[in-house]
Protein backbone atom coordinates (compact mmCIF):
# COMPACT_ATOMS: atom_id res chain seq x y z
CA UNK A 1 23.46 -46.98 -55.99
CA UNK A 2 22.88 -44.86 -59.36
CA UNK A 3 23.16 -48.16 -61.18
CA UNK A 4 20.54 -49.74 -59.16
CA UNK A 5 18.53 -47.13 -59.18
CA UNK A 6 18.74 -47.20 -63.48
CA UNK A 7 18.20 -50.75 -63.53
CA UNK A 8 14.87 -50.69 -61.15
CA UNK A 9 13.68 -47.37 -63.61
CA UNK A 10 14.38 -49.61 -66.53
CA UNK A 11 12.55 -53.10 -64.88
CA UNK A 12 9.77 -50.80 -63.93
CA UNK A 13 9.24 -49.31 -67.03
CA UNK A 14 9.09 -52.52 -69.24
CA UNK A 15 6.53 -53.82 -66.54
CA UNK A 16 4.28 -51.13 -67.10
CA UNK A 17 4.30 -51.09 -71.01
CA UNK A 18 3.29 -55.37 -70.91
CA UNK A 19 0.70 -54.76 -68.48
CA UNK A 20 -0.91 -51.68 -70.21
CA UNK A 21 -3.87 -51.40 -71.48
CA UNK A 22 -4.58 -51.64 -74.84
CA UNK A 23 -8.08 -50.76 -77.44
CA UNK A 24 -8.17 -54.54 -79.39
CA UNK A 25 -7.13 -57.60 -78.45
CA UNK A 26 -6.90 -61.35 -80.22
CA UNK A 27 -5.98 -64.65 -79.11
CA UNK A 28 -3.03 -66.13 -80.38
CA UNK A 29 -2.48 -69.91 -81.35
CA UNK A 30 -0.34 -72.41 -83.45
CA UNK A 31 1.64 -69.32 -84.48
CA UNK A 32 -1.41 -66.88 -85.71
CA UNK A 33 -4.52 -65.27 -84.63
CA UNK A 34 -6.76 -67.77 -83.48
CA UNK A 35 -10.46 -66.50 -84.94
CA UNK A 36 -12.51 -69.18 -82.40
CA UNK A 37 -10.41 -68.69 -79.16
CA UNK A 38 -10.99 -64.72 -79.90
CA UNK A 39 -14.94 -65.33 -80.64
CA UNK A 40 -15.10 -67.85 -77.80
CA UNK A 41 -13.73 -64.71 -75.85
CA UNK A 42 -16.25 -62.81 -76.82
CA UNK A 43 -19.10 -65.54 -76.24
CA UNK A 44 -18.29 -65.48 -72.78
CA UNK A 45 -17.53 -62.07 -71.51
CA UNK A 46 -21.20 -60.72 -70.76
CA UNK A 47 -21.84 -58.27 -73.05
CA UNK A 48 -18.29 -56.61 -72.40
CA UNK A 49 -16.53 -57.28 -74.85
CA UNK A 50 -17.26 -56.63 -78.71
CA UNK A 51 -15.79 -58.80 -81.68
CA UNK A 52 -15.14 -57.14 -84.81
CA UNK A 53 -14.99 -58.51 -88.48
CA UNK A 54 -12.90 -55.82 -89.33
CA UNK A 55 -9.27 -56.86 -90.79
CA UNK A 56 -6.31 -55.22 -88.51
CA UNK A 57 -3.10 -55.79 -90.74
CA UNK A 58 0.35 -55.73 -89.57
CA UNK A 59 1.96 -55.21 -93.33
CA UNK A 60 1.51 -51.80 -93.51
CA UNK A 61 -1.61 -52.52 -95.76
CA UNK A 62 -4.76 -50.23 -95.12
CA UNK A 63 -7.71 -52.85 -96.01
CA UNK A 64 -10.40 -51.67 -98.48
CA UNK A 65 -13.21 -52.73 -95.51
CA UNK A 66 -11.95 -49.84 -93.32
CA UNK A 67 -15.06 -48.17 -93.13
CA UNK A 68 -13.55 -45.08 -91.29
CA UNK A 69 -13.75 -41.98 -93.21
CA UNK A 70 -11.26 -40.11 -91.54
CA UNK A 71 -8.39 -42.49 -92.28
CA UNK A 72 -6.33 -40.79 -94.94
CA UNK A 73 -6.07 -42.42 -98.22
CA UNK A 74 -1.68 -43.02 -97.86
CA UNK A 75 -2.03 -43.98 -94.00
CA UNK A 76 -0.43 -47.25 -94.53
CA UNK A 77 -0.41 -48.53 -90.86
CA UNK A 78 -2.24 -50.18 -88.40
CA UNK A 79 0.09 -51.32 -86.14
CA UNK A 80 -1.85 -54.69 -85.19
CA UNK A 81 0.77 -57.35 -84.18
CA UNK A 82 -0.57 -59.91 -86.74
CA UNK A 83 -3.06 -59.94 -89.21
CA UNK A 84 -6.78 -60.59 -88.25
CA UNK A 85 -9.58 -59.25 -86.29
CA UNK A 86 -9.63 -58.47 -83.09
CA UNK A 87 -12.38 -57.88 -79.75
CA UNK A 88 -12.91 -54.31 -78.13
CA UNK A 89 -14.17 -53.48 -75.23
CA UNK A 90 -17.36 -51.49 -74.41
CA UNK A 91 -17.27 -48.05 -72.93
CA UNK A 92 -19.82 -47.27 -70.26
CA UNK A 93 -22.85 -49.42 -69.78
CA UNK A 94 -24.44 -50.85 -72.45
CA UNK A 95 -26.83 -53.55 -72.61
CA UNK A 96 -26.51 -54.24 -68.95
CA UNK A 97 -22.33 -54.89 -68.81
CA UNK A 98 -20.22 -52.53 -68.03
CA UNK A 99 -16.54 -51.46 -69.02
CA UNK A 100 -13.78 -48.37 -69.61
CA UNK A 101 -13.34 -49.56 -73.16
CA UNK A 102 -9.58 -50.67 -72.23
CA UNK A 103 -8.48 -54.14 -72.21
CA UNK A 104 -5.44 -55.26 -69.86
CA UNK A 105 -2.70 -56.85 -71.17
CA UNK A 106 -3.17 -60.03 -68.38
CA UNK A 107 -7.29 -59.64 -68.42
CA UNK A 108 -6.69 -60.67 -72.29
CA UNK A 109 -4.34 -63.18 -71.81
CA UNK A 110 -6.18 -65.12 -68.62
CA UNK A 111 -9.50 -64.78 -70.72
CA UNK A 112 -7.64 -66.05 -74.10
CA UNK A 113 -6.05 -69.29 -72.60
CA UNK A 114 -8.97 -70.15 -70.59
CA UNK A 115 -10.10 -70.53 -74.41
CA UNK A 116 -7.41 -73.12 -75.10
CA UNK A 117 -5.01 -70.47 -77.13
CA UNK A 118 -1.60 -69.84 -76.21
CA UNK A 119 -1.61 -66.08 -75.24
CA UNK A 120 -3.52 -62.81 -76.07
CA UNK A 121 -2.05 -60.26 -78.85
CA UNK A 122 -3.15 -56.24 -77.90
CA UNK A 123 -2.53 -53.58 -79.59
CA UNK A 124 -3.72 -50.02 -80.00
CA UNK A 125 -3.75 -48.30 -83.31
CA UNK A 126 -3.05 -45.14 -84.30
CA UNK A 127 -5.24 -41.97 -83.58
CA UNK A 128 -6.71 -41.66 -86.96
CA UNK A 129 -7.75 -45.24 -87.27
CA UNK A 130 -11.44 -46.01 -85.78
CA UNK A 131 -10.45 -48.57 -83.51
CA UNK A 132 -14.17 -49.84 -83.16
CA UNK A 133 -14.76 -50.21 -87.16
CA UNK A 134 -16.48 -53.12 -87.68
CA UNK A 135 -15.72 -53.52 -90.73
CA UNK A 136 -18.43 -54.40 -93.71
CA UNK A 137 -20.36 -57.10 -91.30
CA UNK A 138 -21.63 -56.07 -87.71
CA UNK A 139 -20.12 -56.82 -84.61
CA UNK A 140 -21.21 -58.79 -82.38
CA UNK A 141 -21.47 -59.48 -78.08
CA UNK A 142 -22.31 -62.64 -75.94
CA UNK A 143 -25.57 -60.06 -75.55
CA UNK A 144 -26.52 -60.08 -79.16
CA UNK A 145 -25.87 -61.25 -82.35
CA UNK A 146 -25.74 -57.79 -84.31
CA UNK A 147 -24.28 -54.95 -82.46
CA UNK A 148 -23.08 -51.76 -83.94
CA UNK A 149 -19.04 -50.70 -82.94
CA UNK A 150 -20.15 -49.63 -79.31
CA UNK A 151 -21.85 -52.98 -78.78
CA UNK A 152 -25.41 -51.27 -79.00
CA UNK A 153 -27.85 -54.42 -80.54
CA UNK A 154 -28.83 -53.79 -83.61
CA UNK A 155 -32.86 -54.80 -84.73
CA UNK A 156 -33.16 -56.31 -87.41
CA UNK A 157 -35.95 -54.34 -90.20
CA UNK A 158 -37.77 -57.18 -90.91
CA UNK A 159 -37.18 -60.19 -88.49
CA UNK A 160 -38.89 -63.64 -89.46
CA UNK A 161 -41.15 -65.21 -87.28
């Protein structure tokens, strides 16, 4: 009965850590982040989800384009599971959509293969990393084309006509 009871604690606990919920998620293709599965993601969520141009690495490399100044100097970390950028989610309403600015482990991966990849990577980085950086570009929604990291649209100063 003990050894049951071990093996269902065990089953249940590996269950719950692949269907957590993670901050930044990428879909995953031909053996490495797929870039137009993720964006095509992001195209069609409604405003919920948030693609980033930062670079997540999975070296141990901190990228000169973290923008973050809170991220000590030696952090050398990320955590991602492969190299590349990543989508976030929103937290709260903004721009009409709504989310809790978590991502599901199966939300990402039904969302990524109805994009033609193989399966969606999450991760969550470490405290001290600004997991909605965007990096040196903007981000961007299926709501606009320039959003800052919370998916707020950004004007542009001096838009052509």
């Amino acid at each position: 009965m003990v050894k049951l009871i071990s093996a269902l604690s065990v089953l249940a606990l590996a269950t719950s850590v692949t269907a957590g919920k993670y901050r930044l998620c990428a879909c995953f293709k031909d053996g490495k982040l797929d870039e137009t599965s993720t964006k095509d993601v992001v195209n069609h969520a409604d405003g919920k989800y948030i693609y980033s141009f930062f670079t997540w690495k999975a070296d141990g490399e901190t990228p000169a384009d973290n923008q973050n100044p809170k991220t000590p100097a030696d952090k050398k970390t990320h955590g991602a599971p492969a190299d590349g950028s990543y989508w976030h989610a929103i937290m709260g309403t903004i721009n009409g959509s709504d989310d809790d600015g978590w991502i599901g482990a199966k939300e990402a991966a039904r969302a990524c293969v109805a994009e033609k990849a193989t399966e969606g990577l999450c991760f969550t980085p470490p405290v001290d990393f600004n997991w909605r950086d965007c990096g040196k570009k903007d981000c961007f929604t299926s709501k606009a084309e320039r959003t800052d990291d919370a998916g707020n649209p950004i004007k542009l100063s001096n838009p052509s006509k």
